[in-house]
N, C-alpha and C. Protein backbone atom coordinates (compact mmCIF):
# COMPACT_ATOMS: atom_id res chain seq x y z
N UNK A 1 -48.34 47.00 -55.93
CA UNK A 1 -49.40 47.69 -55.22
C UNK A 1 -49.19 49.18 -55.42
N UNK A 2 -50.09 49.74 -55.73
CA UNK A 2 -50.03 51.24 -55.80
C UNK A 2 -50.18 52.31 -54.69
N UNK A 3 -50.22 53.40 -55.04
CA UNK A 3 -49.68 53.95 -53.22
C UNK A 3 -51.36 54.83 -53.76
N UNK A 4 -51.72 54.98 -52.73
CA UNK A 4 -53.16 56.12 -52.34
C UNK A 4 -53.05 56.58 -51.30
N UNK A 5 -53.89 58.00 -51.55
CA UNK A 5 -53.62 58.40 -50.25
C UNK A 5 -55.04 57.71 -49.50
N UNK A 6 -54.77 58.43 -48.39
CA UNK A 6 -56.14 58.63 -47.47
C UNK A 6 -56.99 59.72 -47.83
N UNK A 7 -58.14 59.39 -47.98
CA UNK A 7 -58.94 60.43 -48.39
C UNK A 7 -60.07 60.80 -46.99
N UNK A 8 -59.61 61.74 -46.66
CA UNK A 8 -60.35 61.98 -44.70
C UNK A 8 -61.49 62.83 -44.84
N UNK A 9 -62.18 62.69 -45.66
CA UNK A 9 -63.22 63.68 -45.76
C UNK A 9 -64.59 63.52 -45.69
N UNK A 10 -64.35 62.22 -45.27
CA UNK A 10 -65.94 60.96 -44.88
C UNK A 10 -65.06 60.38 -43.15
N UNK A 11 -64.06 60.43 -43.05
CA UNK A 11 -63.68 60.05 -42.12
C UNK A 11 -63.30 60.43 -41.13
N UNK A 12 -63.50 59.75 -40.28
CA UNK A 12 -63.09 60.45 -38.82
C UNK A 12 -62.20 59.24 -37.77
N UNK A 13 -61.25 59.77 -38.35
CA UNK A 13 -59.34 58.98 -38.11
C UNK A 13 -59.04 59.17 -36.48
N UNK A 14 -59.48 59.98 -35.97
CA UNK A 14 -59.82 59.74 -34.45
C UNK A 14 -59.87 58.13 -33.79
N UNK A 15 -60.91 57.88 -34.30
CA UNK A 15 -61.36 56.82 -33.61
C UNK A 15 -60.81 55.83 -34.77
N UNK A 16 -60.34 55.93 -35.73
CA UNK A 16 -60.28 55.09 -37.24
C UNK A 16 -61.35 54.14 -37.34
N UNK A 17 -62.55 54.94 -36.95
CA UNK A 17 -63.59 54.02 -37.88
C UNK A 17 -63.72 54.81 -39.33
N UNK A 18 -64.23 53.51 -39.61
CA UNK A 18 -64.16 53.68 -41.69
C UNK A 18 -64.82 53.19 -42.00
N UNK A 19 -66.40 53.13 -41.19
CA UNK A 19 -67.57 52.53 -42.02
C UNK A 19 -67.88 53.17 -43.15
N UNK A 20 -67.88 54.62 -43.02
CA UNK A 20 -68.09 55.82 -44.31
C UNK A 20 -66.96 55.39 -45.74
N UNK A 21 -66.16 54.46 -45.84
CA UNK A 21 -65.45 54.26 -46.75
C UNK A 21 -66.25 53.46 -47.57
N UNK A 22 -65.58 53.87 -49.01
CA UNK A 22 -66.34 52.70 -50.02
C UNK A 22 -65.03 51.75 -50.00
N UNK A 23 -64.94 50.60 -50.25
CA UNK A 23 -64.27 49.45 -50.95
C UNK A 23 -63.26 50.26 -52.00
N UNK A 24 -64.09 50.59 -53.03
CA UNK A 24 -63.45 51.06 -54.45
C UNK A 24 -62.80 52.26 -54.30
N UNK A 25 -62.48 52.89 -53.36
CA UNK A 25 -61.47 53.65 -53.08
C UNK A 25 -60.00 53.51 -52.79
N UNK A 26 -59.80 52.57 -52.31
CA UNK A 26 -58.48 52.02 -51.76
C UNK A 26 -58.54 50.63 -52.46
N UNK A 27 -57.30 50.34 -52.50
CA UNK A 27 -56.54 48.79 -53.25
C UNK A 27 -57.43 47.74 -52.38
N UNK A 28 -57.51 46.75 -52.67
CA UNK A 28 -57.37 45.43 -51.44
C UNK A 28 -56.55 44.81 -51.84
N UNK A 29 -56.04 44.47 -50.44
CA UNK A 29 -55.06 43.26 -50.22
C UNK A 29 -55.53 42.04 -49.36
N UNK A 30 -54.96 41.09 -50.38
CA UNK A 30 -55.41 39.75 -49.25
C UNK A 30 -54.00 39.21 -48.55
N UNK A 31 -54.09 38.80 -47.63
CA UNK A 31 -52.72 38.74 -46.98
C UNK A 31 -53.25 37.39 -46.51
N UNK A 32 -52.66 36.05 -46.07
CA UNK A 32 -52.51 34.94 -46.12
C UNK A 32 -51.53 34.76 -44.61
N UNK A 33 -52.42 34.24 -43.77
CA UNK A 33 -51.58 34.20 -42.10
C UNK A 33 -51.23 32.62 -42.59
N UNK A 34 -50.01 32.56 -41.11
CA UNK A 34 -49.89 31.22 -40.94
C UNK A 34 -50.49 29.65 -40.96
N UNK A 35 -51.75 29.85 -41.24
CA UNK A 35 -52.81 28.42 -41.19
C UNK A 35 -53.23 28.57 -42.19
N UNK A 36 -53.08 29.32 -43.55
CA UNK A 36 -53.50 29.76 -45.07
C UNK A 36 -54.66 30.05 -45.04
N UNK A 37 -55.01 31.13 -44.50
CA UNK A 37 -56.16 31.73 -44.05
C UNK A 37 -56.02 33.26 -44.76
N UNK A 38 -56.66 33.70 -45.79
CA UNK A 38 -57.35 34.42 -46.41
C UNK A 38 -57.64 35.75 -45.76
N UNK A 39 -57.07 36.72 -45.52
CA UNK A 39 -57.90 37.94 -44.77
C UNK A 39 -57.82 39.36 -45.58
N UNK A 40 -58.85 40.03 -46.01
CA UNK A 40 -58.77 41.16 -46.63
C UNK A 40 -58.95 42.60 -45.92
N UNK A 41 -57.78 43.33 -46.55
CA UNK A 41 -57.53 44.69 -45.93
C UNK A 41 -58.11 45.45 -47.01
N UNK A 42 -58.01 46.95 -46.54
CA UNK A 42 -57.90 48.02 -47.58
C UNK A 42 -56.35 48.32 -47.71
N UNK A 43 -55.86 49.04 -48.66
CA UNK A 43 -54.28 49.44 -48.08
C UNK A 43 -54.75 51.38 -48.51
N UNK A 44 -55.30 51.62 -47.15
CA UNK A 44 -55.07 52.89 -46.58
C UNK A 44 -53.74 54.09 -47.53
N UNK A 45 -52.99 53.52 -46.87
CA UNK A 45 -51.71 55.03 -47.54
C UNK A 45 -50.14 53.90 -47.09
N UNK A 46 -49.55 54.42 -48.01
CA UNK A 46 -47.77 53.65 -48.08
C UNK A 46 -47.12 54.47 -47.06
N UNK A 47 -46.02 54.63 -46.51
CA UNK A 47 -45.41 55.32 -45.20
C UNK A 47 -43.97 54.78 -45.83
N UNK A 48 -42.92 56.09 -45.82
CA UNK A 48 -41.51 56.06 -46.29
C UNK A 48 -40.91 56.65 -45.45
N UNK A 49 -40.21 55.61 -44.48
CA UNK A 49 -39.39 55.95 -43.44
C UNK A 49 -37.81 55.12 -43.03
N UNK A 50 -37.25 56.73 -42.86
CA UNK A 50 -35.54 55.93 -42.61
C UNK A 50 -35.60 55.27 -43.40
N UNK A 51 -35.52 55.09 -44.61
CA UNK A 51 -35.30 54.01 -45.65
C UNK A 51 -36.76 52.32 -46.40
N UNK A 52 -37.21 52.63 -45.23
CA UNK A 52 -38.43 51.46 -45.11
C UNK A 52 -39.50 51.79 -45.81
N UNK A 53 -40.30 50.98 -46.01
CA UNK A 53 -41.98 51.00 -46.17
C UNK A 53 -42.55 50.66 -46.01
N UNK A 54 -44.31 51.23 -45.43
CA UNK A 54 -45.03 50.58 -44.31
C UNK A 54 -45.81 50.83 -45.26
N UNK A 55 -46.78 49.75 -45.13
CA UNK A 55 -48.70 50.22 -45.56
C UNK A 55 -49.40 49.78 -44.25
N UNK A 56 -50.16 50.97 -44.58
CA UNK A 56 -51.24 51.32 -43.56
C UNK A 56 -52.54 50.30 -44.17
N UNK A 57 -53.08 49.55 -43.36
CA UNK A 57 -53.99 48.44 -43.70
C UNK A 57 -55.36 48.64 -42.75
N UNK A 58 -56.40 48.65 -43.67
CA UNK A 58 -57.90 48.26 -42.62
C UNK A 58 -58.28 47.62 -42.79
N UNK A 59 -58.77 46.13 -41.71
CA UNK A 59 -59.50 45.12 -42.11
C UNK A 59 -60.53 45.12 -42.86
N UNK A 60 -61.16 44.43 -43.69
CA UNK A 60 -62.56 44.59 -44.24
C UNK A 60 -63.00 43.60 -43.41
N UNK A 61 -64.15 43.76 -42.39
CA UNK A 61 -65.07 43.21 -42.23
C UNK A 61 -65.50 41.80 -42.71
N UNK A 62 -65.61 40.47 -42.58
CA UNK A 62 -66.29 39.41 -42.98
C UNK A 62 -67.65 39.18 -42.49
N UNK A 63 -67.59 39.59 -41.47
CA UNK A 63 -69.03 39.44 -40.47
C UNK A 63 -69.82 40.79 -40.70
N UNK A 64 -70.84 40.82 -40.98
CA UNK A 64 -71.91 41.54 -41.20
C UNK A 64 -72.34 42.29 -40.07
N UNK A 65 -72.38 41.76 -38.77
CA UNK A 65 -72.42 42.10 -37.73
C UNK A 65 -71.74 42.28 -36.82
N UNK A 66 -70.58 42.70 -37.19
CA UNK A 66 -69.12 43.14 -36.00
C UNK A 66 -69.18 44.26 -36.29
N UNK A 67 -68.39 44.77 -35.15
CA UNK A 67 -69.04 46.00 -34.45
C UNK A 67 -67.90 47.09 -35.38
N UNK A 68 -68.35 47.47 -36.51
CA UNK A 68 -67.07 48.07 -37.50
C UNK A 68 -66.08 48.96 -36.14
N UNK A 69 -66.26 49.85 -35.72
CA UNK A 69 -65.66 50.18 -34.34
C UNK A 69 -64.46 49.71 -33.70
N UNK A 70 -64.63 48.86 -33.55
CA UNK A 70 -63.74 47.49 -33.28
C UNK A 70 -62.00 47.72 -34.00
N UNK A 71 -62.74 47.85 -35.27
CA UNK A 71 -61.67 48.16 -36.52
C UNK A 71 -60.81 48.70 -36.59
N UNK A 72 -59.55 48.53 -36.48
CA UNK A 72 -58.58 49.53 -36.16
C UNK A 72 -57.29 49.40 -37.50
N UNK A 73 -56.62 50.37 -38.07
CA UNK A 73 -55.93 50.06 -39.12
C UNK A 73 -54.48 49.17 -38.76
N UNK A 74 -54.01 48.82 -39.49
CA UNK A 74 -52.67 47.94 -38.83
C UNK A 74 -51.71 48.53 -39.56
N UNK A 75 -50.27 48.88 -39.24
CA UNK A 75 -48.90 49.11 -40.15
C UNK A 75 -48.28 47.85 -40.28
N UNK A 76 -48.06 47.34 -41.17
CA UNK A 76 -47.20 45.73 -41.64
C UNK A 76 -46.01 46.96 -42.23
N UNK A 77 -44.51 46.46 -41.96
CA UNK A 77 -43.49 46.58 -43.03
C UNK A 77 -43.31 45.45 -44.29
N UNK A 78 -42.55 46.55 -45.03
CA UNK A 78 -42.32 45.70 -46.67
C UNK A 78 -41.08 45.10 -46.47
N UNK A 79 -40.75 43.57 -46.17
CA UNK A 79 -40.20 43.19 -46.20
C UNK A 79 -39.31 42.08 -47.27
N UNK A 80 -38.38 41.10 -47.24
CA UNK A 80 -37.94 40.20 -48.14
C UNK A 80 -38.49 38.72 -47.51
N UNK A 81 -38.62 38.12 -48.16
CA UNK A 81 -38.50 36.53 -47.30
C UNK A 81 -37.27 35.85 -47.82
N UNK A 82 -36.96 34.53 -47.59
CA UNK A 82 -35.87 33.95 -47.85
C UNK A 82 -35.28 33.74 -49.28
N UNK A 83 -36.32 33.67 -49.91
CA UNK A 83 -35.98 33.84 -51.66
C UNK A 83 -35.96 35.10 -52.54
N UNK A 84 -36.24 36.10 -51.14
CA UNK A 84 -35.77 37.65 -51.94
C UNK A 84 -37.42 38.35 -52.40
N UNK A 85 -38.36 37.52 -52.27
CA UNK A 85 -39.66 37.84 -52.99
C UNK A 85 -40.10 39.08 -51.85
N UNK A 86 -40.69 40.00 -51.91
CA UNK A 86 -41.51 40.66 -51.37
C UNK A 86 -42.47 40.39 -50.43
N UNK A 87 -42.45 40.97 -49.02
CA UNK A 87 -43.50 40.22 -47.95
C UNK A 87 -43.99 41.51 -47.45
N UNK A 88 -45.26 41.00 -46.71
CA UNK A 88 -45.31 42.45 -45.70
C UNK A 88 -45.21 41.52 -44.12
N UNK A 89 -44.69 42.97 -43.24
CA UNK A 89 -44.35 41.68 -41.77
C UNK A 89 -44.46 42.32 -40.55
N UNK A 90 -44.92 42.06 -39.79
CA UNK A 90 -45.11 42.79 -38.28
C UNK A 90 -43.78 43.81 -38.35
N UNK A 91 -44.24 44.45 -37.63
CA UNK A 91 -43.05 45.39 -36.89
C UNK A 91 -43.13 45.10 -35.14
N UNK A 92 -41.78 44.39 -35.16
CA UNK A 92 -40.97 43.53 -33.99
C UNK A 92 -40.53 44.85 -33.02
N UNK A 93 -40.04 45.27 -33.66
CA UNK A 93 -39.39 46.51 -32.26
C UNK A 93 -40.58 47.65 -31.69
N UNK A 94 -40.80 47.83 -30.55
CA UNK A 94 -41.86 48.80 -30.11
C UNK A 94 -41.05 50.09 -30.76
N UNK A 95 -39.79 50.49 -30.58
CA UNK A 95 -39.22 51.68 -31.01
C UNK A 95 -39.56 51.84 -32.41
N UNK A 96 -39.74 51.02 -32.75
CA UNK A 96 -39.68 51.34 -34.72
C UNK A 96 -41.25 51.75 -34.90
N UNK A 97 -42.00 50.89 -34.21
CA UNK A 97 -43.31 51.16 -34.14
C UNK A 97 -44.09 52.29 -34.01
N UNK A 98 -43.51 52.90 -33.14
CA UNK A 98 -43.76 53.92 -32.41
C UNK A 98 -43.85 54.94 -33.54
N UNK A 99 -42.61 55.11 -33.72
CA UNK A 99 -42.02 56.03 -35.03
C UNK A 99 -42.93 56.30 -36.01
N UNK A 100 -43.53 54.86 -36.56
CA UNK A 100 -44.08 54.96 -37.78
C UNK A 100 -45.41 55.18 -37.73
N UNK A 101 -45.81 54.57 -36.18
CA UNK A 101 -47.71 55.17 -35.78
C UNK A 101 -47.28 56.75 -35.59
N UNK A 102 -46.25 57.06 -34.91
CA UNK A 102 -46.54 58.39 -35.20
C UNK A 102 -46.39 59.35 -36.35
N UNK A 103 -45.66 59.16 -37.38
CA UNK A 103 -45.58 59.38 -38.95
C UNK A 103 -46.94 59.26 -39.08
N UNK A 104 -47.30 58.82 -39.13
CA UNK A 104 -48.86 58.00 -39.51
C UNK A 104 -50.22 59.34 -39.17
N UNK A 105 -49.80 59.17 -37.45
CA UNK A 105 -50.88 60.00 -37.14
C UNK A 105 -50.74 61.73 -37.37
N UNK A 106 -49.36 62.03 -37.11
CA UNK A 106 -49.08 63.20 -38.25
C UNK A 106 -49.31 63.23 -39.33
N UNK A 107 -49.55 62.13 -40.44
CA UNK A 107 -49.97 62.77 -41.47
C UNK A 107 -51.93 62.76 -41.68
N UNK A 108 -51.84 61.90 -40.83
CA UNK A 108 -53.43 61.86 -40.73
C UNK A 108 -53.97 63.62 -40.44
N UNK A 109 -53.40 64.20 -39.28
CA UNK A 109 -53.82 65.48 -38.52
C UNK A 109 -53.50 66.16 -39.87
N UNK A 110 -52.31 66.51 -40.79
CA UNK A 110 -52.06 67.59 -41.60
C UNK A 110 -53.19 67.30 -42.76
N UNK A 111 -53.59 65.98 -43.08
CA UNK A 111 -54.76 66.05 -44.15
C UNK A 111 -55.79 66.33 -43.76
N UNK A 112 -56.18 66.38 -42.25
CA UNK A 112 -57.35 66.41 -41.70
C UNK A 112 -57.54 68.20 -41.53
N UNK A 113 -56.45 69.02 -41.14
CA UNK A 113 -55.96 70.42 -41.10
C UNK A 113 -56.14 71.15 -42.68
N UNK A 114 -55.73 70.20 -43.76
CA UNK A 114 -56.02 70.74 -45.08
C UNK A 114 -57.40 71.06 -45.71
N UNK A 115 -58.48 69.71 -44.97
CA UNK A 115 -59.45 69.59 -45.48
C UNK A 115 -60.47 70.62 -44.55
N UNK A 116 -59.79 71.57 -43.70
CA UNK A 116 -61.00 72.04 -43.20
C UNK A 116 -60.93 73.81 -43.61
């Protein structure tokens, strides 16, 4: 997966709606939950912390009529699974969490500070 940034210049990261986004700007990822269920993100921007790596993820929409609003981006860490392969995976600790939404929203404000 390749790293992109966020491009905030249609957007307004406040609220993280991202109806103003195209598709073909950011990667998609399909990520595969527990019942083999299919769900597609954008992958937003990569996050390099204390050693880790997070992608920043926005749902894409399936329903035509949900309220994009709603939409909020998610941080998954890059994790291993049992055979060593590459996963992405909740972040379990509120402390770690914390950390990395706030990494996050700092870098959101300094691109948002650049672009004006």
């Amino acid at each position: 997966m390749s790293e992109k940034s966020h491009d905030h210049e249609n957007c307004n990261c406040d609220d993280h709606n991202h109806e103003e986004h195209d598709a073909e700007e950011f990667d998609t990822v399909v990520l595969t939950d527990d019942e083999g269920v299919d769900h597609e993100f954008l992958h937003l921007d990569t996050l390099e912390l204390e050693g880790s790596t997070y992608f920043v993820l926005m749902p894409i929409s399936e329903d035509e009529s949900a309220d994009e609003e709603d939409d909020e981006a998610i941080i998954l860490k890059l994790g291993k699974d049992a055979e060593g392969g590459e996963m992405l995976l909740d972040i379990e600790d509120d402390e770690e969490w914390e950390k990395v939404a706030d990494a996050w929203e700092t870098l959101v404000e300094s691109e948002e500070a650049e672009t004006e």
